[in-house]
Protein backbone atom coordinates (compact mmCIF):
# COMPACT_ATOMS: atom_id res chain seq x y z
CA UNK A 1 117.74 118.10 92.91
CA UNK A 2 114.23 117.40 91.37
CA UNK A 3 116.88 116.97 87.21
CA UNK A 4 115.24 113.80 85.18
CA UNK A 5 117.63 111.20 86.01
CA UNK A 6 118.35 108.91 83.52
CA UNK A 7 120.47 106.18 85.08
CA UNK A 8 119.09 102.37 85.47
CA UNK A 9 117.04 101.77 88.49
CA UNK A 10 117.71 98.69 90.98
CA UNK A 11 114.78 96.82 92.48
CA UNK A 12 116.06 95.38 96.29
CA UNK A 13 114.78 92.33 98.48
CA UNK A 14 113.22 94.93 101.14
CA UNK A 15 114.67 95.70 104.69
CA UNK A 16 113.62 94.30 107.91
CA UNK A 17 113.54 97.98 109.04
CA UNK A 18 110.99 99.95 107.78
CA UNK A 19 111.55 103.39 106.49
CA UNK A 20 115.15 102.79 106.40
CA UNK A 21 117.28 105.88 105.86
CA UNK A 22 118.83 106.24 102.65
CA UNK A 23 121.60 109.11 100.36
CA UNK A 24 120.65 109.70 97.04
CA UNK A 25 123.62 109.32 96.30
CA UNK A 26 123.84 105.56 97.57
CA UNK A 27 120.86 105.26 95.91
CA UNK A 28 122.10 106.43 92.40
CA UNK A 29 120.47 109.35 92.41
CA UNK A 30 116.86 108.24 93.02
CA UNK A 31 114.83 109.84 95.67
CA UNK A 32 112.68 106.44 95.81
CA UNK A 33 113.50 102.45 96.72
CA UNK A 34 111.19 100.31 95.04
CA UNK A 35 111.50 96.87 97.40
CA UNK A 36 110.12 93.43 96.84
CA UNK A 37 109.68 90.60 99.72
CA UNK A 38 107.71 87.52 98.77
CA UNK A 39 104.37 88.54 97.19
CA UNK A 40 104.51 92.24 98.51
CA UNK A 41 105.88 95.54 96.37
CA UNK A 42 107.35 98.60 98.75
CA UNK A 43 107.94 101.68 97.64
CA UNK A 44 109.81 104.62 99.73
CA UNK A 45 110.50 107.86 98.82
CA UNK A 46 111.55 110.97 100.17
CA UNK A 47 108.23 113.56 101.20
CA UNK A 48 109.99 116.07 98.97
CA UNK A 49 109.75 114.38 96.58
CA UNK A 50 105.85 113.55 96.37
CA UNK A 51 103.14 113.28 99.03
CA UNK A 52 101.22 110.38 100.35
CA UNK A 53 98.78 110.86 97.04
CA UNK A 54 101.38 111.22 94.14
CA UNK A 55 103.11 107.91 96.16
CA UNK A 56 99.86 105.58 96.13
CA UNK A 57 99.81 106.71 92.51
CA UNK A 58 103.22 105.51 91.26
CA UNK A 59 102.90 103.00 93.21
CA UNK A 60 99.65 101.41 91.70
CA UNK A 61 101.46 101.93 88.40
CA UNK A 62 104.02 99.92 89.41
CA UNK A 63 101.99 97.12 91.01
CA UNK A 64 100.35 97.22 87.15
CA UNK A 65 103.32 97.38 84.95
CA UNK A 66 104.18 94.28 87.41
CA UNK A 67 101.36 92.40 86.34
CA UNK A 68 101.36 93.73 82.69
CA UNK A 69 104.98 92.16 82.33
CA UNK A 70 103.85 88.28 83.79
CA UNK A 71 101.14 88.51 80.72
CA UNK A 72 98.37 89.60 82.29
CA UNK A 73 95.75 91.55 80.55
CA UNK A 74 93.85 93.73 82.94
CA UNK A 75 92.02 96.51 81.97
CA UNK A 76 93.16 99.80 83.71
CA UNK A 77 89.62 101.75 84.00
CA UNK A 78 91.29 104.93 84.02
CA UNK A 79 92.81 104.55 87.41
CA UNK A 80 96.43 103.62 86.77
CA UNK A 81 97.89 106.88 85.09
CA UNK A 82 101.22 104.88 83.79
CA UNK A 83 98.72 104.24 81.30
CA UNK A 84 97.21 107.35 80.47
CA UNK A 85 98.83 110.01 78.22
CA UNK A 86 100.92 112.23 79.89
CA UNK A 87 99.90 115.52 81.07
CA UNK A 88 102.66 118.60 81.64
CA UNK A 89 100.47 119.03 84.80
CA UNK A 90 101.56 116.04 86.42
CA UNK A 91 104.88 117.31 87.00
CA UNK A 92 103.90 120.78 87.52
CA UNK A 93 105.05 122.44 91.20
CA UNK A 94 101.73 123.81 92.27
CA UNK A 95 103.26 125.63 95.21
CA UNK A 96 105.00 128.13 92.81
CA UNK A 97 101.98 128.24 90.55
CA UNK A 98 99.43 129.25 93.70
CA UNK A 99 101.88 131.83 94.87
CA UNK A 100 100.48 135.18 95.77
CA UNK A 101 102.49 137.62 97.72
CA UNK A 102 99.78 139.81 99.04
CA UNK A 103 98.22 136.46 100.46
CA UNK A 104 101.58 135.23 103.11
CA UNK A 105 100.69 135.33 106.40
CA UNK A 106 102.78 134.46 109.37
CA UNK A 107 103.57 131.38 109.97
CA UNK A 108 105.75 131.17 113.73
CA UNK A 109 104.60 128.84 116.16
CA UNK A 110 105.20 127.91 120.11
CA UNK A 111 107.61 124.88 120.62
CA UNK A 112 105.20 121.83 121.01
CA UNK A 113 105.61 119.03 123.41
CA UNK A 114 107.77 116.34 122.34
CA UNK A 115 107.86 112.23 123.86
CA UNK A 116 110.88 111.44 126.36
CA UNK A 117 112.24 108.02 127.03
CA UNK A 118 114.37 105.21 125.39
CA UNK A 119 114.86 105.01 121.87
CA UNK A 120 115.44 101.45 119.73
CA UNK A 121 119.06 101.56 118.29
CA UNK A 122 120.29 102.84 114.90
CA UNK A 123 117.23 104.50 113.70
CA UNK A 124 114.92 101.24 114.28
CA UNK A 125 110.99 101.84 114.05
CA UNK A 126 108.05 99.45 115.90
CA UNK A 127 105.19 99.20 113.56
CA UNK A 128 102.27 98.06 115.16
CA UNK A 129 99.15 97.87 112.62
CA UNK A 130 95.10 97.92 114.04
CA UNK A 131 92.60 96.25 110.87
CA UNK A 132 89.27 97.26 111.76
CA UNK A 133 86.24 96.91 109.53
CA UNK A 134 85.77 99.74 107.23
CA UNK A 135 81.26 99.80 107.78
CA UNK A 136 81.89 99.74 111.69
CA UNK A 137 84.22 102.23 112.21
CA UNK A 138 82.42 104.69 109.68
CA UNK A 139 79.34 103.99 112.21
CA UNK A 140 80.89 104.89 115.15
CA UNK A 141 82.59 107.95 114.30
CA UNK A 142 79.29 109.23 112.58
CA UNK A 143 76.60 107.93 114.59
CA UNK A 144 78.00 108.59 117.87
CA UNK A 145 79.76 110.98 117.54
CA UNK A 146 79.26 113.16 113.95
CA UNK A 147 82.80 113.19 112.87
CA UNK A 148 85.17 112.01 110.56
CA UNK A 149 87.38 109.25 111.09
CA UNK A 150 90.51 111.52 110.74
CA UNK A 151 89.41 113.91 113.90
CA UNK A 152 88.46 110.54 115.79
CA UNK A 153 91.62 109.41 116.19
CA UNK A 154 93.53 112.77 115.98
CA UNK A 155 91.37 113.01 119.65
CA UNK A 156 92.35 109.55 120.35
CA UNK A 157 96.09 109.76 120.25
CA UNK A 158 95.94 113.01 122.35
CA UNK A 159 93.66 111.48 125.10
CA UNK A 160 96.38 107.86 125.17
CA UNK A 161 98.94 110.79 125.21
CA UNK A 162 97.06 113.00 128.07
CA UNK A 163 96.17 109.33 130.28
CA UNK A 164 99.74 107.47 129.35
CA UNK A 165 102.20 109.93 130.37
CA UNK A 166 103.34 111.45 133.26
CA UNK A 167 105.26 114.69 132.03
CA UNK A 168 102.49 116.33 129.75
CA UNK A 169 100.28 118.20 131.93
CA UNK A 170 102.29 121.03 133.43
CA UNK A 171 104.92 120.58 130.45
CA UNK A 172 104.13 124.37 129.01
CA UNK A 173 104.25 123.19 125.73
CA UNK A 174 100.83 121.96 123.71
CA UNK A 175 100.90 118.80 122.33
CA UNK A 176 100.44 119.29 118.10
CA UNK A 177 99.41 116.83 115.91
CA UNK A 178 100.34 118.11 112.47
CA UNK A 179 97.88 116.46 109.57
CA UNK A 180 98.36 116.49 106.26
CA UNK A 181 95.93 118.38 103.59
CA UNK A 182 95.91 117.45 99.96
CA UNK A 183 95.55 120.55 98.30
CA UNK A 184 94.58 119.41 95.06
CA UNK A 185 90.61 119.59 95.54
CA UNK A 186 91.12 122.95 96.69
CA UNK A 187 93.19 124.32 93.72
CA UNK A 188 92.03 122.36 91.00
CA UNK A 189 95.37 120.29 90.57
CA UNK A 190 96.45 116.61 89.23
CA UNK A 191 100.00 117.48 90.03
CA UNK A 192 101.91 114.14 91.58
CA UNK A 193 104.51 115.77 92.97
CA UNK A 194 104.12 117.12 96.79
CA UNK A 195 100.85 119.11 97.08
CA UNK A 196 100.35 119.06 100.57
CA UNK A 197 100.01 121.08 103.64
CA UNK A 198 99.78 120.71 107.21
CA UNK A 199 96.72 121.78 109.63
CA UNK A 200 97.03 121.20 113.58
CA UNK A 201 95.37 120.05 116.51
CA UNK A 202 96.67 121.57 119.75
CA UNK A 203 96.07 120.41 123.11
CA UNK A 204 96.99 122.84 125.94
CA UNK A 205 99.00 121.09 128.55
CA UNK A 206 97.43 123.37 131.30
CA UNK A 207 94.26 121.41 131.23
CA UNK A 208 94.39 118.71 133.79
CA UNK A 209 90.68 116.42 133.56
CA UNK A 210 90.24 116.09 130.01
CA UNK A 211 88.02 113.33 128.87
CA UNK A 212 88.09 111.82 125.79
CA UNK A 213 84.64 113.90 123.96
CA UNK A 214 86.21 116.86 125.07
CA UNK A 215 89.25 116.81 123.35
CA UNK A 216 87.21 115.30 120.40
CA UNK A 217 85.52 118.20 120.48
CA UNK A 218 87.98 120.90 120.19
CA UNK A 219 89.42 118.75 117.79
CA UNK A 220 86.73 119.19 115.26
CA UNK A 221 86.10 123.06 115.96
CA UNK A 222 89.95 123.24 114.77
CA UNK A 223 89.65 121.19 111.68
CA UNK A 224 86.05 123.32 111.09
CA UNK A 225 88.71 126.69 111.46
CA UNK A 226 91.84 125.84 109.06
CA UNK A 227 90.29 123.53 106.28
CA UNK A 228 89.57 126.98 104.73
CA UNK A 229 91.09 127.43 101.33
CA UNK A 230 92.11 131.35 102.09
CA UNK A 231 93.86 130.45 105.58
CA UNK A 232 95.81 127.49 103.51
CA UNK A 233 96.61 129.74 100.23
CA UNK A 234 98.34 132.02 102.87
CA UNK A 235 99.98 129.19 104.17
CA UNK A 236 101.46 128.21 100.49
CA UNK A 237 102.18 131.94 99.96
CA UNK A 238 104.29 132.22 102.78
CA UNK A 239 106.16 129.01 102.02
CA UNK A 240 107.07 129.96 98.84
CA UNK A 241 108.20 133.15 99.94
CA UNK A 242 111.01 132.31 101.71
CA UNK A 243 112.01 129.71 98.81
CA UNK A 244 111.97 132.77 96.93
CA UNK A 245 113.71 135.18 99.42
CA UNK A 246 116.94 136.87 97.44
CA UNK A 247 119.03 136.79 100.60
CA UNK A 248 118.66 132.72 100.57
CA UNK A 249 118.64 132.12 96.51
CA UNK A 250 122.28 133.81 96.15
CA UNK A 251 123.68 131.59 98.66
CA UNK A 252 126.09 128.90 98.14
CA UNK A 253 124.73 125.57 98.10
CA UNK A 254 126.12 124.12 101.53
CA UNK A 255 125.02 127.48 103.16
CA UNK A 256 121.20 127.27 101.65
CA UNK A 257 120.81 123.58 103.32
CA UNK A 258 122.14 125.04 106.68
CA UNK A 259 119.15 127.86 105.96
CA UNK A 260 116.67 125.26 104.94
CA UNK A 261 117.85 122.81 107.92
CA UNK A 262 116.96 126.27 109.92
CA UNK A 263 114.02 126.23 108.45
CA UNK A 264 112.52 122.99 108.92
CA UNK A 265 113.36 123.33 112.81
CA UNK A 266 111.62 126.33 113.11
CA UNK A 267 108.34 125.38 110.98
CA UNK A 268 108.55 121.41 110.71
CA UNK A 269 110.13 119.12 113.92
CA UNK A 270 110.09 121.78 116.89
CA UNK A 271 106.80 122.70 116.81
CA UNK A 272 105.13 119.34 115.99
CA UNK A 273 104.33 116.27 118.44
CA UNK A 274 102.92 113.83 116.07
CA UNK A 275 101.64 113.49 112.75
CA UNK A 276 99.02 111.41 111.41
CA UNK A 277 97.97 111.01 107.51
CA UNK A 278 94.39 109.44 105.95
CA UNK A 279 95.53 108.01 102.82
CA UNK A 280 91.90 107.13 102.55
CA UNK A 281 90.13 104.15 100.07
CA UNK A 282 92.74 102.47 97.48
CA UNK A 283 90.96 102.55 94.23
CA UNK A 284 91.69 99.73 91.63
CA UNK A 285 90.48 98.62 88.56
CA UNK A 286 88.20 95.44 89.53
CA UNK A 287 90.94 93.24 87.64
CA UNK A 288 93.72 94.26 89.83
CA UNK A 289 91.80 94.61 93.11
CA UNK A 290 90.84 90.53 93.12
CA UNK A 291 94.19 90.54 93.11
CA UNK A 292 95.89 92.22 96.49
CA UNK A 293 95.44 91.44 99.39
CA UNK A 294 95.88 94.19 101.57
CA UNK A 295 97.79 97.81 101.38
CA UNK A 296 100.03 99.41 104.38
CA UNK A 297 100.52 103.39 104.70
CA UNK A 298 103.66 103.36 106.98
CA UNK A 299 105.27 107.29 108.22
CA UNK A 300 108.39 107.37 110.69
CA UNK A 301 109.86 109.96 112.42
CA UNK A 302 109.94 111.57 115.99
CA UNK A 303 107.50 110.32 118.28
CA UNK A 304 104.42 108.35 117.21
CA UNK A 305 103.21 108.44 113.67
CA UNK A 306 100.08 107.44 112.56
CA UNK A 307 98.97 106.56 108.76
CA UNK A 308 95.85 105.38 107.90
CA UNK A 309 94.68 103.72 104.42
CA UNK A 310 91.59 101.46 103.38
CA UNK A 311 91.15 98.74 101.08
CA UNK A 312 88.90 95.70 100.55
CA UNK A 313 86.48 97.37 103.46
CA UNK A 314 89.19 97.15 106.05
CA UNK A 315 91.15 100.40 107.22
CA UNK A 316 94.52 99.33 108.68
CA UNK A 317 95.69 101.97 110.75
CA UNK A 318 99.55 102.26 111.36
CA UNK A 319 101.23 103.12 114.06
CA UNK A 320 105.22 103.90 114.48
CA UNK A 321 107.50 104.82 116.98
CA UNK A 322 111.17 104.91 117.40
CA UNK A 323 110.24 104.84 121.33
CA UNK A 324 110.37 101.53 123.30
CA UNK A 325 107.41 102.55 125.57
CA UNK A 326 104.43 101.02 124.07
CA UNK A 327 101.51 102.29 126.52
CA UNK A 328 100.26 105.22 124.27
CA UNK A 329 100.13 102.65 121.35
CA UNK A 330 98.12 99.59 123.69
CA UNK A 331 95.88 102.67 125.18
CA UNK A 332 94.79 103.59 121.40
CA UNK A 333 94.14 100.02 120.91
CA UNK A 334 92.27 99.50 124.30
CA UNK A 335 89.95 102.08 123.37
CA UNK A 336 89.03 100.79 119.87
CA UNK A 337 88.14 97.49 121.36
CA UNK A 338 85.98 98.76 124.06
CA UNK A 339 84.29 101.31 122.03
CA UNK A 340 83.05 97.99 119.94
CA UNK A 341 85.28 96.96 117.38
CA UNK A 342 86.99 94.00 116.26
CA UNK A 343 90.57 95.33 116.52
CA UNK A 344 93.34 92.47 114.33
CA UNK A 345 96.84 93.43 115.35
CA UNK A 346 100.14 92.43 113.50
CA UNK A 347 103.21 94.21 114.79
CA UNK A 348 106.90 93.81 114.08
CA UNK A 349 107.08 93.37 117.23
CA UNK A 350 109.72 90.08 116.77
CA UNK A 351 112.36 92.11 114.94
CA UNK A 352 112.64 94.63 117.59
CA UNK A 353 112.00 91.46 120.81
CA UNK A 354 116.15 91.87 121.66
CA UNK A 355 115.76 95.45 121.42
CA UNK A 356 112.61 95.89 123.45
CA UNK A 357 114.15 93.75 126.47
């Protein structure tokens, strides 16, 4: 699955839908689309095959090489590695390298909530995308109130959730967002293949008067309790494990996807609500950066997904649905504009108008 392929690699004019589903072996083999529209560069890939970090990386590379080949000469600075020798750690799988038996733990969760209502045809996602100054939003979330921006609007998407719908509270299931970790920092890695785990916020659905500081709150005492490198080795561990389980290695092909299709329901789509990644700050050689002019994160999936990245002091945050109902999405934005900010929206809004009506 993961074999060096060798075949040529086709560039396409991109989509209109974004995140479009695609076979490998439509694809000729590639887990990646590299797309090009006017003066933007795309690239998709599957999550197995890298993580948000490893992405941004080839990605930047790519953007480079782009540049490199119209004659310009810009000097890399050390932060495009296409142009740094290669390192056998790049490539290494860091999951099988941190594995420790005696460290698994168990891993079975309670079913989370999960959205209800109409969904846009064949696989269709709305995009809508907040820009927000990079200096004013780090001031609110720290000055008022002492967190990151990553638990700010982890507690923002679960108070729109808790005000904009009417079949959460009393549902008996939490609602989970599931956030990505890059585990690199925490196990000294450089690998750019996938390196990343999960933590959760969960919001009991018993609770009926939350306000918006509470669930902030709890949302930071839960981040304080899992970004712990022990309680996320055991989580590796007992990943690994049942990758490595006899009883699933000997099987035939077809039957190990229905056990890792299993699998995935049982740790991944059941017991998750929403997800929402922090790609953080892009960083760019100064001869490169004069030279974009802006940089989207985009997930899709089930329910909403939120991505967040920063570049040229602006953090865009992303936000995609395959639902039609867009009053979670307008209550997010609500509350950014009256907690102070200048909010700029762009949506694909347009390509989806037929739909939507």
């Amino acid at each position: 699955y993961f074999a060096a392929n060798e075949r040529r690699f086709i560039v396409e004019s991109e989509p209109a839908e974004i995140c479009k589903y695609f076979r490998r072996e439509h694809n000729r083999g590639f887990l990646f689309k590299v797309y090009y529209l006017d003066t933007k560069i795309t690239l998709e890939t599957f999550h197995a095959l890298t993580d948000g970090t490893g992405a941004l990386h080839f990605l930047k590379s790519i953007v480079y090489q782009y540049y490199k080949l119209r004659g310009f000469k810009i000097n890399h600075e050390g932060k495009i590695l296409g142009e740094l020798p290669y390192s056998k750690k790049e490539s290494e799988d860091n999951f099988v390298s941190n594995y420790d038996k005696d460290k698994r733990r168990n891993l079975k969760e309670v079913k989370a909530y999960h959205f209800e209502g109409e969904k846009f045809a064949h696989h269709w996602n709305l995009l809508v995308k907040a820009k927000i100054d990079s200096k004013a939003l780090i001031s609110l979330v720290k000055e008022k109130y002492q967190c990151t921006i990553t638990q700010y609007v982890s507690a923002l998407l679960a108070y729109s959730v808790f005000k904009e719908t009417n079949d959460f509270v009393g549902h008996k299931k939490p609602f989970k967002i599931f956030i990505p970790v890059n585990l690199r920092p925490y196990f000294d890695s450089i690998t750019l293949r996938n390196f990343s785990l999960y933590i959760k916020t969960s919001y009991p659905d018993e609770v009926t008067s939350w306000t918006f500081e509470e669930m902030l709150e709890l949302t930071k005492e839960q981040f304080r309790d899992q970004l712990d490198k022990e309680k996320l080795h055991g989580q590796i561990s007992s990943l690994v494990g049942f990758e490595k389980n006899p009883v699933i290695r000997a099987l035939p092909l077809i039957l190990k996807t229905i056990a890792f299709k299993v699998g995935y329901n049982i740790l991944g789509a059941s017991i998750s609500s929403s997800s929402i990644s922090n790609l953080g700050i892009v960083d760019l050689p100064s001869g490169l950066k004069s030279k974009i002019k802006d940089a989207d994160f985009v997930n899709a999936g089930y329910g909403i997904a939120m991505t967040l990245i920063s570049i040229h002091n602006k953090t865009n945050i992303l936000l995609s649905s395959p639902l039609k109902d867009l009053s979670i999405m307008n209550h997010m934005i609500s509350h950014l504009v009256k907690e102070g900010l200048d909010v700029t929206i762009d949506t694909n809004y347009k390509e989806v108008y037929d739909e939507i009506l």
